[in-house]
PDB file of N, CA and C in Angstrom:
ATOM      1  N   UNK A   1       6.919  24.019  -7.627  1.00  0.00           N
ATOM      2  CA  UNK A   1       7.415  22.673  -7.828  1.00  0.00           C
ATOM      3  C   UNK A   1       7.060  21.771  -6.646  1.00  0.00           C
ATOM      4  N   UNK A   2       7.226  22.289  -5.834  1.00  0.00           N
ATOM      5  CA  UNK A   2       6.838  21.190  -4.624  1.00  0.00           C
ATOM      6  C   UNK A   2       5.179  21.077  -4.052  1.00  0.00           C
ATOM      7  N   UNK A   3       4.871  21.897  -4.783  1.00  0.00           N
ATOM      8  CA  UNK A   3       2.787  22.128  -4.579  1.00  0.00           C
ATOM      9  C   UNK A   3       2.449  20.708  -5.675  1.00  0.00           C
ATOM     10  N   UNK A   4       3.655  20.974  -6.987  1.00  0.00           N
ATOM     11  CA  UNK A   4       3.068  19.351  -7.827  1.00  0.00           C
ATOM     12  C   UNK A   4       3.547  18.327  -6.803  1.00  0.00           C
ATOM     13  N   UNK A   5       4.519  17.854  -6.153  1.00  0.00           N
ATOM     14  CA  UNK A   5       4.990  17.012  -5.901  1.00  0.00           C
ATOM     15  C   UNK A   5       4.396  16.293  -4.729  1.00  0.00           C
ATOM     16  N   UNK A   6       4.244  17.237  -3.946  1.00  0.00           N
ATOM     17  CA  UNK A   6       2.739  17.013  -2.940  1.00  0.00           C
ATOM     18  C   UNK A   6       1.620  16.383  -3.840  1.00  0.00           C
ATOM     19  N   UNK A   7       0.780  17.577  -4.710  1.00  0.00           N
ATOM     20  CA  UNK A   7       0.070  16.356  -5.626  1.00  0.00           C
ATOM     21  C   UNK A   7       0.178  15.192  -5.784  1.00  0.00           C
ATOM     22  N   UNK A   8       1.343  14.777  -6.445  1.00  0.00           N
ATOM     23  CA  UNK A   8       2.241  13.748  -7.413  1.00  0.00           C
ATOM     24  C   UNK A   8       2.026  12.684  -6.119  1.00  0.00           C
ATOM     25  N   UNK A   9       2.337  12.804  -5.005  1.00  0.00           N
ATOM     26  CA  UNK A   9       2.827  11.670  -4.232  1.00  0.00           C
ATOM     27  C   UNK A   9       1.438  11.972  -3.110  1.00  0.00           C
ATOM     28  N   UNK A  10       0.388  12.153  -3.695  1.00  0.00           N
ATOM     29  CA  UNK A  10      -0.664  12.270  -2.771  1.00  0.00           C
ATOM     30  C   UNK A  10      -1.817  11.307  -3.474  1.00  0.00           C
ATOM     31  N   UNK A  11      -1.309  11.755  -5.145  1.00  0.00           N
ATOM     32  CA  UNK A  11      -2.201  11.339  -6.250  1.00  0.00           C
ATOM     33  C   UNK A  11      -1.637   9.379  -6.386  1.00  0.00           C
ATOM     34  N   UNK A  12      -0.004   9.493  -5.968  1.00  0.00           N
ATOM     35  CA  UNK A  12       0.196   8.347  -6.217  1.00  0.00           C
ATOM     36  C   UNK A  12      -0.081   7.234  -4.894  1.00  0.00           C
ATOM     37  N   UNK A  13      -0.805   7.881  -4.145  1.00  0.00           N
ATOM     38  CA  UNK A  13      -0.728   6.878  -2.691  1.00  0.00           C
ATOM     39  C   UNK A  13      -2.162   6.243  -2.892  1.00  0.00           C
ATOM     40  N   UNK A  14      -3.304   7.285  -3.460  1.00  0.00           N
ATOM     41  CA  UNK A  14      -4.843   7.036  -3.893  1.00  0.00           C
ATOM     42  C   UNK A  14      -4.684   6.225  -4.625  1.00  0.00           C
ATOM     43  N   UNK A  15      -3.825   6.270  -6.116  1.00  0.00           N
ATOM     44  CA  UNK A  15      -3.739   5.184  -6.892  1.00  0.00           C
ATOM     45  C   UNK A  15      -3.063   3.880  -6.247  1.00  0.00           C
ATOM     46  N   UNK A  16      -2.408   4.061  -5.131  1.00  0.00           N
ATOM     47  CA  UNK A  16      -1.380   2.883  -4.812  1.00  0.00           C
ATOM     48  C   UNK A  16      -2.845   2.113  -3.916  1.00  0.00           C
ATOM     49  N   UNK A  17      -3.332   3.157  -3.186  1.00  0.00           N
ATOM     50  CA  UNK A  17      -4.569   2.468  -2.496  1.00  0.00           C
ATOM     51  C   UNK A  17      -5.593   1.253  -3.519  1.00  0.00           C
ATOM     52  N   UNK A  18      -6.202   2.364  -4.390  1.00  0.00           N
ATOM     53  CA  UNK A  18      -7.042   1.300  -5.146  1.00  0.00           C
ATOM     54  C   UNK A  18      -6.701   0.693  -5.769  1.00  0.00           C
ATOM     55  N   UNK A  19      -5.225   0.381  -6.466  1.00  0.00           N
ATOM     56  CA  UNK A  19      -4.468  -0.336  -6.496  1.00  0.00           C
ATOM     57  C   UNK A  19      -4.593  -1.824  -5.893  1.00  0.00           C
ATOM     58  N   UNK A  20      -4.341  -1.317  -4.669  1.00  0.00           N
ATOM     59  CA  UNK A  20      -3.814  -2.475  -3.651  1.00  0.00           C
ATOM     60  C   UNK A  20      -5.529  -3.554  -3.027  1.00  0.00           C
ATOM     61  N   UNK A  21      -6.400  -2.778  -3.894  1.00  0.00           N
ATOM     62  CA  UNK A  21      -8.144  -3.318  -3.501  1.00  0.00           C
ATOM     63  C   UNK A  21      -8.489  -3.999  -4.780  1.00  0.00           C
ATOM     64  N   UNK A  22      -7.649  -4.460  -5.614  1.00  0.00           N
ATOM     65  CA  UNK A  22      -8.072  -4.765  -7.017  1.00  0.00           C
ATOM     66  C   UNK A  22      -6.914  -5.642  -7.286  1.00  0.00           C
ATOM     67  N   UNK A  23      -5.770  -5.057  -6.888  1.00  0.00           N
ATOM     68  CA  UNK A  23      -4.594  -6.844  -7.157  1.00  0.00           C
ATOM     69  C   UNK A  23      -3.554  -6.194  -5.863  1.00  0.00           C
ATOM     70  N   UNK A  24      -3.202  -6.764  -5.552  1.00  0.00           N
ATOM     71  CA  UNK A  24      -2.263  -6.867  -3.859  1.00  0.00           C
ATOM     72  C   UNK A  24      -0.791  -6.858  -4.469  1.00  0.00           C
ATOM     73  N   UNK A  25      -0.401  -7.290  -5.093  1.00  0.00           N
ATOM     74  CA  UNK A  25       0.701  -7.454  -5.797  1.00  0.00           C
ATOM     75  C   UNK A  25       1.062  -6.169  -6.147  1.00  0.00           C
ATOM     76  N   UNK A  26       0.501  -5.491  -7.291  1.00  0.00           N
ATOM     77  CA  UNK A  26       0.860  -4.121  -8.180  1.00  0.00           C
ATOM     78  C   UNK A  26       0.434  -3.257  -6.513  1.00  0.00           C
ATOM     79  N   UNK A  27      -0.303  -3.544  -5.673  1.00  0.00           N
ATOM     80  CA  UNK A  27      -0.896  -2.360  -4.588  1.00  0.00           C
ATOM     81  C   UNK A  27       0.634  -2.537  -3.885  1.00  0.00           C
ATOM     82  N   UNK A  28       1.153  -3.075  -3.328  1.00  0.00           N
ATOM     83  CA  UNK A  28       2.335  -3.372  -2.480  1.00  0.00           C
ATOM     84  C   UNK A  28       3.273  -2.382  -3.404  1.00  0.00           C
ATOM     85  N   UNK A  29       3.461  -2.974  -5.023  1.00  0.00           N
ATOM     86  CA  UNK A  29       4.724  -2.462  -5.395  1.00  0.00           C
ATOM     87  C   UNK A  29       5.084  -0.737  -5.493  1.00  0.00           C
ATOM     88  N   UNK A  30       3.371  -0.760  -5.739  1.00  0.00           N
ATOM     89  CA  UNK A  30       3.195   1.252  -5.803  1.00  0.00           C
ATOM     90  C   UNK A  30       3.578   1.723  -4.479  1.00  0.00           C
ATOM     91  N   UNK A  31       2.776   0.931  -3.416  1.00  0.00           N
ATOM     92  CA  UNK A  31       3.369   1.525  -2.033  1.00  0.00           C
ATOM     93  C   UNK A  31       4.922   2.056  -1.761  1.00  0.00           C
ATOM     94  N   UNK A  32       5.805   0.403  -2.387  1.00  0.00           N
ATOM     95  CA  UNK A  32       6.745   0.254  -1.979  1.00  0.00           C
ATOM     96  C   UNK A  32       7.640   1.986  -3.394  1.00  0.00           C
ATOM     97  N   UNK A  33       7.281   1.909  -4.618  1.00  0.00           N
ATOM     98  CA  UNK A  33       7.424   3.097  -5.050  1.00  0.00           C
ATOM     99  C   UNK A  33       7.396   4.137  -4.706  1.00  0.00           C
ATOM    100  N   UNK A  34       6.040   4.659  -3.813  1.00  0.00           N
ATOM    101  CA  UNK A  34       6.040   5.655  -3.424  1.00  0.00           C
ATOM    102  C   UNK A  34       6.755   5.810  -2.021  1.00  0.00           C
ATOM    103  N   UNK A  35       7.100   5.125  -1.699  1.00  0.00           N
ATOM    104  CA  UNK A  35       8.183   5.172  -0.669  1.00  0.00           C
ATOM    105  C   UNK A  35       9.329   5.771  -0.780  1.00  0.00           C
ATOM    106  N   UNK A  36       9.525   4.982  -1.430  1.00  0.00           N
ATOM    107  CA  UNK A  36      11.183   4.880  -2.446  1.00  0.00           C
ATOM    108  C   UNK A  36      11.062   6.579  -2.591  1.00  0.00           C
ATOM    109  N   UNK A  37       9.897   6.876  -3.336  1.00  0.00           N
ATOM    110  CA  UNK A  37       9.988   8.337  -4.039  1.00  0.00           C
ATOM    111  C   UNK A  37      10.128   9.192  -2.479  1.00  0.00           C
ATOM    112  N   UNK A  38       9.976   8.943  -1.745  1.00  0.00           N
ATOM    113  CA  UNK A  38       9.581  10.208  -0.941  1.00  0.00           C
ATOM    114  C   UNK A  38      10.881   9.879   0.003  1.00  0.00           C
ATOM    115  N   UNK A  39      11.677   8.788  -0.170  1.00  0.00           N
ATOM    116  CA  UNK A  39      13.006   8.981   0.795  1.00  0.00           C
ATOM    117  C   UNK A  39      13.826   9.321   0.039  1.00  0.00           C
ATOM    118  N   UNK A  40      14.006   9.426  -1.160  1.00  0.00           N
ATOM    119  CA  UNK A  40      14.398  10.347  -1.616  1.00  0.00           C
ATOM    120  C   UNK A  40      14.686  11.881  -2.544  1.00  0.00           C
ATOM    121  N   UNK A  41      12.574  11.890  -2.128  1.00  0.00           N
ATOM    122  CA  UNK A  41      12.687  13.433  -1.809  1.00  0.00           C
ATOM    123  C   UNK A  41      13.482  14.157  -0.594  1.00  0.00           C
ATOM    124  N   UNK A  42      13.012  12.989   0.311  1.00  0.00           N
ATOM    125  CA  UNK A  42      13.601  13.428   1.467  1.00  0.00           C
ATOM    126  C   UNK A  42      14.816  13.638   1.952  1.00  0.00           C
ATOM    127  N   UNK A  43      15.832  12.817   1.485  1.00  0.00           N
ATOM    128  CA  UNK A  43      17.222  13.269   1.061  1.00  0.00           C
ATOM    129  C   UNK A  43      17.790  14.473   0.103  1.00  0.00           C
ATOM    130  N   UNK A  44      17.123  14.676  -1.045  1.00  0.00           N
ATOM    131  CA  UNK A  44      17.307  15.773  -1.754  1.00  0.00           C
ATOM    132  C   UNK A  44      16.984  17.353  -1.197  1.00  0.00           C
ATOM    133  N   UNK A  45      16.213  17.279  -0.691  1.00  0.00           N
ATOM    134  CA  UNK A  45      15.337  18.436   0.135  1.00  0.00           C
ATOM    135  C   UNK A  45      15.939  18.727   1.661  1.00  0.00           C
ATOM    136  N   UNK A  46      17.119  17.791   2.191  1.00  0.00           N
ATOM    137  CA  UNK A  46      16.968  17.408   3.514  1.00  0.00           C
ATOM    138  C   UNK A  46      17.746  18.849   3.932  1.00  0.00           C
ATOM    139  N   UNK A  47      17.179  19.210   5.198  1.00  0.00           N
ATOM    140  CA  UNK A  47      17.384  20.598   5.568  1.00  0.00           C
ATOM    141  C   UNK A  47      16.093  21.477   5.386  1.00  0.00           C
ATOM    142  N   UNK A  48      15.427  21.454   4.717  1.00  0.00           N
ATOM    143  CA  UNK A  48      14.183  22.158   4.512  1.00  0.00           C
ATOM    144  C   UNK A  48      12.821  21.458   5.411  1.00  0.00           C
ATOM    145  N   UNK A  49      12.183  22.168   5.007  1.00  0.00           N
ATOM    146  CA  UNK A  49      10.521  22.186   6.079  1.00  0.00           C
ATOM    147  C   UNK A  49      10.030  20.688   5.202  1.00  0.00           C
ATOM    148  N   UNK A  50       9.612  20.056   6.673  1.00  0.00           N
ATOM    149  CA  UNK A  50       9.133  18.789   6.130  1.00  0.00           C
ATOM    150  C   UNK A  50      10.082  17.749   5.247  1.00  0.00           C
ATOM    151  N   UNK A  51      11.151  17.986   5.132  1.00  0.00           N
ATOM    152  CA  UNK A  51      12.220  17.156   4.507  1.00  0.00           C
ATOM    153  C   UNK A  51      12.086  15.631   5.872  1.00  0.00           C
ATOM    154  N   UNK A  52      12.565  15.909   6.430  1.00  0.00           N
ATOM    155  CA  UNK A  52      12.530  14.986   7.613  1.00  0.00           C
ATOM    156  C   UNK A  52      11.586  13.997   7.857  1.00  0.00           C
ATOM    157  N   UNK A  53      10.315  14.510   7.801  1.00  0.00           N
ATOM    158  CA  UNK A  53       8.856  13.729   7.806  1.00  0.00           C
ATOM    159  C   UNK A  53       8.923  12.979   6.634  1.00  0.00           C
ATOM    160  N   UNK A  54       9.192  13.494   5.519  1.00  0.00           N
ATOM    161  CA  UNK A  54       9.218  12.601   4.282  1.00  0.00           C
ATOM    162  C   UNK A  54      10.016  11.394   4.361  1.00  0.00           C
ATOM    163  N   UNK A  55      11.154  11.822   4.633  1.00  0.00           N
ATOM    164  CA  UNK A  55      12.197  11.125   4.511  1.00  0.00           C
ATOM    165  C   UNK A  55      11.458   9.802   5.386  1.00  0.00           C
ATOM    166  N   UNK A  56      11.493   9.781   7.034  1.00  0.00           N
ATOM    167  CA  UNK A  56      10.733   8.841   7.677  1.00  0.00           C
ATOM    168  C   UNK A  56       9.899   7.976   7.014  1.00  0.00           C
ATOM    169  N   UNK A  57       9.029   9.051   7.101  1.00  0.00           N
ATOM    170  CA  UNK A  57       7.577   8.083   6.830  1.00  0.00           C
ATOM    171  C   UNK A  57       7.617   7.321   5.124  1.00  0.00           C
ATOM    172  N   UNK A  58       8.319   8.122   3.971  1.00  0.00           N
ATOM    173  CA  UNK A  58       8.657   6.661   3.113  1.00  0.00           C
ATOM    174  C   UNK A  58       9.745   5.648   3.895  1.00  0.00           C
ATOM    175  N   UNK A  59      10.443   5.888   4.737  1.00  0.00           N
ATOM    176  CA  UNK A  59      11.525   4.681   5.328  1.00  0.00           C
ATOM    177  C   UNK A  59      10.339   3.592   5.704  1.00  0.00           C
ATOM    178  N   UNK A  60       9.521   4.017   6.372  1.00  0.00           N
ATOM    179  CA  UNK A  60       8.471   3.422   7.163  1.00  0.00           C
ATOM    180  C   UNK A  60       7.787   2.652   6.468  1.00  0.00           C
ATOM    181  N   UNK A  61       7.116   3.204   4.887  1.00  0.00           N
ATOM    182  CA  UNK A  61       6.529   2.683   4.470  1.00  0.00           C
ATOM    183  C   UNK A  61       7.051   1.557   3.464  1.00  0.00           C
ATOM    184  N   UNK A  62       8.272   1.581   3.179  1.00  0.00           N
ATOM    185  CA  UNK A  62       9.234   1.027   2.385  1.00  0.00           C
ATOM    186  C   UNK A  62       9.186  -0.179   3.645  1.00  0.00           C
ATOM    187  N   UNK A  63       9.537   0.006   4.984  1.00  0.00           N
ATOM    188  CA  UNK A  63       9.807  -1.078   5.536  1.00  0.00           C
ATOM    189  C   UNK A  63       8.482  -2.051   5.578  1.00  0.00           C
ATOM    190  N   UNK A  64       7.554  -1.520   6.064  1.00  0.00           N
ATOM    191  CA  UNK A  64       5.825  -2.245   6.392  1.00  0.00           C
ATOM    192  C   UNK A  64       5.556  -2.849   4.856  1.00  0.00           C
ATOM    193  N   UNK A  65       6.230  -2.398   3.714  1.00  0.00           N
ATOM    194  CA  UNK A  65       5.711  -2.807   2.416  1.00  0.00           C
ATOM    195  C   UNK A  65       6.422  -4.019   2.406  1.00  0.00           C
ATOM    196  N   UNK A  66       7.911  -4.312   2.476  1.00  0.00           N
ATOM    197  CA  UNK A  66       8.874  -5.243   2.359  1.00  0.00           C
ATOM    198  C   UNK A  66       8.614  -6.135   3.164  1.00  0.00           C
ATOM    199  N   UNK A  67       8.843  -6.051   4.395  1.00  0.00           N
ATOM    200  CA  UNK A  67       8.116  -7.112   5.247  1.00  0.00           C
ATOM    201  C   UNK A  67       7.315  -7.733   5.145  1.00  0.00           C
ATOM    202  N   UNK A  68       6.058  -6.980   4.771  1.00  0.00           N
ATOM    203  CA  UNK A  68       4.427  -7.688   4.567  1.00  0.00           C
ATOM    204  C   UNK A  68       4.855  -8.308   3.415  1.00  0.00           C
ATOM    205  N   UNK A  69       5.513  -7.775   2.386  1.00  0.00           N
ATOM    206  CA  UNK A  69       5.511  -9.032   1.056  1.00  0.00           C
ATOM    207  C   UNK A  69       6.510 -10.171   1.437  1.00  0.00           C
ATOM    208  N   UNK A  70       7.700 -10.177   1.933  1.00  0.00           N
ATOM    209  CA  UNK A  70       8.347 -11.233   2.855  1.00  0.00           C
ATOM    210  C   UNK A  70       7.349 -11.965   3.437  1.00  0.00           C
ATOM    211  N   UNK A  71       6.612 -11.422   4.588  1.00  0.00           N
ATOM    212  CA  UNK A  71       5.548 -12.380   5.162  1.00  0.00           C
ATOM    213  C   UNK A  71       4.972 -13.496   4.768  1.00  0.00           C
ATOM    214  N   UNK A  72       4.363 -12.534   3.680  1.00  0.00           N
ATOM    215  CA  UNK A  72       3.150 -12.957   2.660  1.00  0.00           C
ATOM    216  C   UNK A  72       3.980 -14.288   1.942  1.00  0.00           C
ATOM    217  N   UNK A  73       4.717 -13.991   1.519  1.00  0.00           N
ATOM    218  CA  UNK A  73       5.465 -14.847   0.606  1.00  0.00           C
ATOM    219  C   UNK A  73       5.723 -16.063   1.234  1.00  0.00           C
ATOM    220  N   UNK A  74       6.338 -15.982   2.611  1.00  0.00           N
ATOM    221  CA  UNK A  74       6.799 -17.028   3.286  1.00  0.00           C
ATOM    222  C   UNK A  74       5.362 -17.792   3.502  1.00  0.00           C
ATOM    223  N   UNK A  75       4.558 -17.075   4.030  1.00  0.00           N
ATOM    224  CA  UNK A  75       2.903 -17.760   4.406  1.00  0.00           C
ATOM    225  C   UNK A  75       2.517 -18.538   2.782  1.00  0.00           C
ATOM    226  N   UNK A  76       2.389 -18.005   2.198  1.00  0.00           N
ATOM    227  CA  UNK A  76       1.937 -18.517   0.574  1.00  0.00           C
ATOM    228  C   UNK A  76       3.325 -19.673   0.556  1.00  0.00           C
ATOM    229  N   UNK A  77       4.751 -19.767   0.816  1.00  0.00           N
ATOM    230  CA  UNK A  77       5.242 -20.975   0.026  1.00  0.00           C
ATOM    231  C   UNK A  77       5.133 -22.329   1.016  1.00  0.00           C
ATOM    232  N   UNK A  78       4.737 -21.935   2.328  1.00  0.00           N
ATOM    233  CA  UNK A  78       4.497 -23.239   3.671  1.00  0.00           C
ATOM    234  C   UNK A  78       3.051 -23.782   2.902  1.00  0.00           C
ATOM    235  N   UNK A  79       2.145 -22.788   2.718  1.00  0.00           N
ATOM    236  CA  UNK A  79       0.504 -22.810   2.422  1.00  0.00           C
ATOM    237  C   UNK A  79       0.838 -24.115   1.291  1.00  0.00           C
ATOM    238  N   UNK A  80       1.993 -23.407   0.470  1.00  0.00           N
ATOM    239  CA  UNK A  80       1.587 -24.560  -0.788  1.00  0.00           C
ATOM    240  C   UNK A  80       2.901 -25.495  -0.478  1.00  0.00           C
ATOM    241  N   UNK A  81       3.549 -25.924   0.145  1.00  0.00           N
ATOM    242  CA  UNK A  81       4.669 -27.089   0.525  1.00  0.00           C
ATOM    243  C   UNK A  81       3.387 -28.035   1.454  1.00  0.00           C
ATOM    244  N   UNK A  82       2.228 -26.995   2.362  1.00  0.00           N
ATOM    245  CA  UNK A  82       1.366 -28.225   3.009  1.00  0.00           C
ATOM    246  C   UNK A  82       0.475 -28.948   1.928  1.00  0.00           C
ATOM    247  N   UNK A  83       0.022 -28.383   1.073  1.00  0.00           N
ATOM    248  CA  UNK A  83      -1.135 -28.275   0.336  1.00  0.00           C
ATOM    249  C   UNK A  83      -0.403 -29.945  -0.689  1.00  0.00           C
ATOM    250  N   UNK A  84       0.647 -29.522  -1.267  1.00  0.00           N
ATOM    251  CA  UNK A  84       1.768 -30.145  -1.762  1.00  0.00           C
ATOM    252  C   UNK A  84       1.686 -31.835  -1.159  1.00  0.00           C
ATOM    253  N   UNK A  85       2.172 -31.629   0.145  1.00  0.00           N
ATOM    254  CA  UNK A  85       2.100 -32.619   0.720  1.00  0.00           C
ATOM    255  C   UNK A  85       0.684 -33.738   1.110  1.00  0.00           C
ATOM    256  N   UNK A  86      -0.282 -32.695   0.958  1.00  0.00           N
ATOM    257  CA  UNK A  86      -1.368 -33.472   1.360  1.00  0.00           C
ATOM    258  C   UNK A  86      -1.902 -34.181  -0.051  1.00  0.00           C
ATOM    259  N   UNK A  87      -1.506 -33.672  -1.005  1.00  0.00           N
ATOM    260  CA  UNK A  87      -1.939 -34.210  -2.125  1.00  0.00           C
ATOM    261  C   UNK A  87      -1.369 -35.328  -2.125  1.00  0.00           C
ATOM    262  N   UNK A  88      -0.149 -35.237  -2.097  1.00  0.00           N
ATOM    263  CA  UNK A  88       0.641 -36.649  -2.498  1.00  0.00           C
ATOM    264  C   UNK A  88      -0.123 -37.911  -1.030  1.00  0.00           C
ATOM    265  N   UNK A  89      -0.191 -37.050  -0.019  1.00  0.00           N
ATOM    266  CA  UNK A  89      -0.982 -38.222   0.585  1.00  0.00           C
ATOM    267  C   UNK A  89      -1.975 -38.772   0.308  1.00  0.00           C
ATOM    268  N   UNK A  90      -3.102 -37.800  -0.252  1.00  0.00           N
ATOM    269  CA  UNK A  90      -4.294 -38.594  -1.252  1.00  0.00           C
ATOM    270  C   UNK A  90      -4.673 -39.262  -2.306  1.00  0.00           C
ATOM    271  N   UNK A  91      -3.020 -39.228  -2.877  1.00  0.00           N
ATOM    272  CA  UNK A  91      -3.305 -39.918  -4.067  1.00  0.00           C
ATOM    273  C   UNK A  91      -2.522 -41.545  -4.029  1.00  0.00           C
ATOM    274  N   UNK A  92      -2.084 -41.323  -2.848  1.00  0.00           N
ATOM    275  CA  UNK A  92      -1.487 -43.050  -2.444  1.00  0.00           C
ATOM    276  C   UNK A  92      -2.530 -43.710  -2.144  1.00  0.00           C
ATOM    277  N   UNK A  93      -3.495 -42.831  -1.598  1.00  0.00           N
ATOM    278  CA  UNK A  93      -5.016 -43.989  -0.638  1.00  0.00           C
ATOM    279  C   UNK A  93      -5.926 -44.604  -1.805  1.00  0.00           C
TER     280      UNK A  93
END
Protein backbone atom coordinates (compact mmCIF):
# COMPACT_ATOMS: atom_id res chain seq x y z
CA UNK A 1 0.00 0.00 0.00
CA UNK A 2 2.43 2.56 0.57
CA UNK A 3 4.81 1.44 -2.66
CA UNK A 4 1.21 2.77 -4.56
CA UNK A 5 1.09 5.79 -2.63
CA UNK A 6 4.62 6.78 -3.24
CA UNK A 7 3.61 6.17 -6.90
CA UNK A 8 0.28 8.03 -6.48
CA UNK A 9 1.93 11.21 -5.07
CA UNK A 10 5.06 10.98 -7.27
CA UNK A 11 2.75 10.40 -10.38
CA UNK A 12 0.66 13.33 -9.05
CA UNK A 13 3.54 15.97 -8.63
CA UNK A 14 4.71 15.09 -12.66
CA UNK A 15 1.17 15.72 -13.52
CA UNK A 16 0.96 18.79 -11.14
CA UNK A 17 4.32 19.85 -12.94
CA UNK A 18 3.09 19.74 -16.54
CA UNK A 19 0.20 20.90 -15.34
CA UNK A 20 1.52 24.01 -14.04
CA UNK A 21 3.59 24.55 -17.90
CA UNK A 22 0.28 24.54 -19.78
CA UNK A 23 -2.22 26.63 -17.37
CA UNK A 24 -0.75 28.08 -13.90
CA UNK A 25 -4.00 28.07 -12.37
CA UNK A 26 -5.00 24.10 -12.47
CA UNK A 27 -0.68 23.74 -11.93
CA UNK A 28 -0.92 25.70 -8.46
CA UNK A 29 -4.22 23.90 -7.49
CA UNK A 30 -2.66 20.22 -8.06
CA UNK A 31 0.38 21.43 -6.15
CA UNK A 32 -1.67 22.84 -3.55
CA UNK A 33 -3.64 19.09 -3.63
CA UNK A 34 -0.86 17.27 -3.45
CA UNK A 35 0.13 18.92 -0.50
CA UNK A 36 -2.91 18.70 1.21
CA UNK A 37 -2.55 14.83 0.33
CA UNK A 38 0.72 14.27 1.84
CA UNK A 39 0.01 16.30 5.25
CA UNK A 40 -2.23 14.20 5.70
CA UNK A 41 -0.59 11.17 4.92
CA UNK A 42 1.58 12.50 7.17
CA UNK A 43 -0.63 12.73 10.06
CA UNK A 44 -2.19 9.35 9.49
CA UNK A 45 1.13 7.49 9.31
CA UNK A 46 2.72 9.85 11.97
CA UNK A 47 5.13 7.73 14.04
CA UNK A 48 6.37 5.67 11.21
CA UNK A 49 9.50 6.00 8.77
CA UNK A 50 9.23 9.06 6.76
CA UNK A 51 5.86 10.14 8.27
CA UNK A 52 7.56 13.36 9.39
CA UNK A 53 9.20 14.34 6.01
CA UNK A 54 5.83 14.05 4.46
CA UNK A 55 4.06 15.70 6.75
CA UNK A 56 6.68 18.92 6.34
CA UNK A 57 7.37 19.08 3.06
CA UNK A 58 3.39 19.03 1.97
CA UNK A 59 3.13 21.90 4.93
CA UNK A 60 5.78 23.56 2.82
CA UNK A 61 4.37 23.07 -0.24
CA UNK A 62 0.82 23.98 0.74
CA UNK A 63 2.44 27.17 2.12
CA UNK A 64 4.80 28.30 -1.21
CA UNK A 65 1.48 27.28 -3.23
CA UNK A 66 -0.90 29.72 -1.15
CA UNK A 67 1.25 32.50 -0.97
CA UNK A 68 2.40 32.52 -4.59
CA UNK A 69 -1.38 32.48 -5.56
CA UNK A 70 -2.03 35.39 -2.87
CA UNK A 71 0.91 37.14 -4.53
CA UNK A 72 -0.07 36.55 -7.85
CA UNK A 73 -3.47 37.66 -7.25
CA UNK A 74 -2.64 40.78 -5.45
CA UNK A 75 0.02 41.63 -8.48
CA UNK A 76 -2.81 40.79 -11.21
CA UNK A 77 -5.67 43.06 -9.23
CA UNK A 78 -3.03 46.50 -8.81
CA UNK A 79 -1.88 45.35 -12.69
CA UNK A 80 -5.54 45.80 -13.63
CA UNK A 81 -6.81 48.84 -11.02
CA UNK A 82 -3.47 50.62 -13.03
CA UNK A 83 -4.37 49.47 -16.39
CA UNK A 84 -8.10 50.58 -15.30
CA UNK A 85 -7.01 53.84 -14.52
CA UNK A 86 -4.99 54.64 -17.43
CA UNK A 87 -7.73 53.94 -19.66
CA UNK A 88 -10.07 56.21 -18.22
CA UNK A 89 -7.23 58.74 -18.63
CA UNK A 90 -7.15 58.15 -22.39
CA UNK A 91 -10.32 58.36 -23.13
CA UNK A 92 -10.87 61.99 -21.62
CA UNK A 93 -7.90 63.31 -24.08
Amino acid sequence: MKKFIGVFLTAAFILAFFLSEYDPYYGSWAFYAGGSVMVALGFVYKGEANSTSCFWSGLFIMLVTFVGANVSGNIYSETAETLKKQSIGNSQD
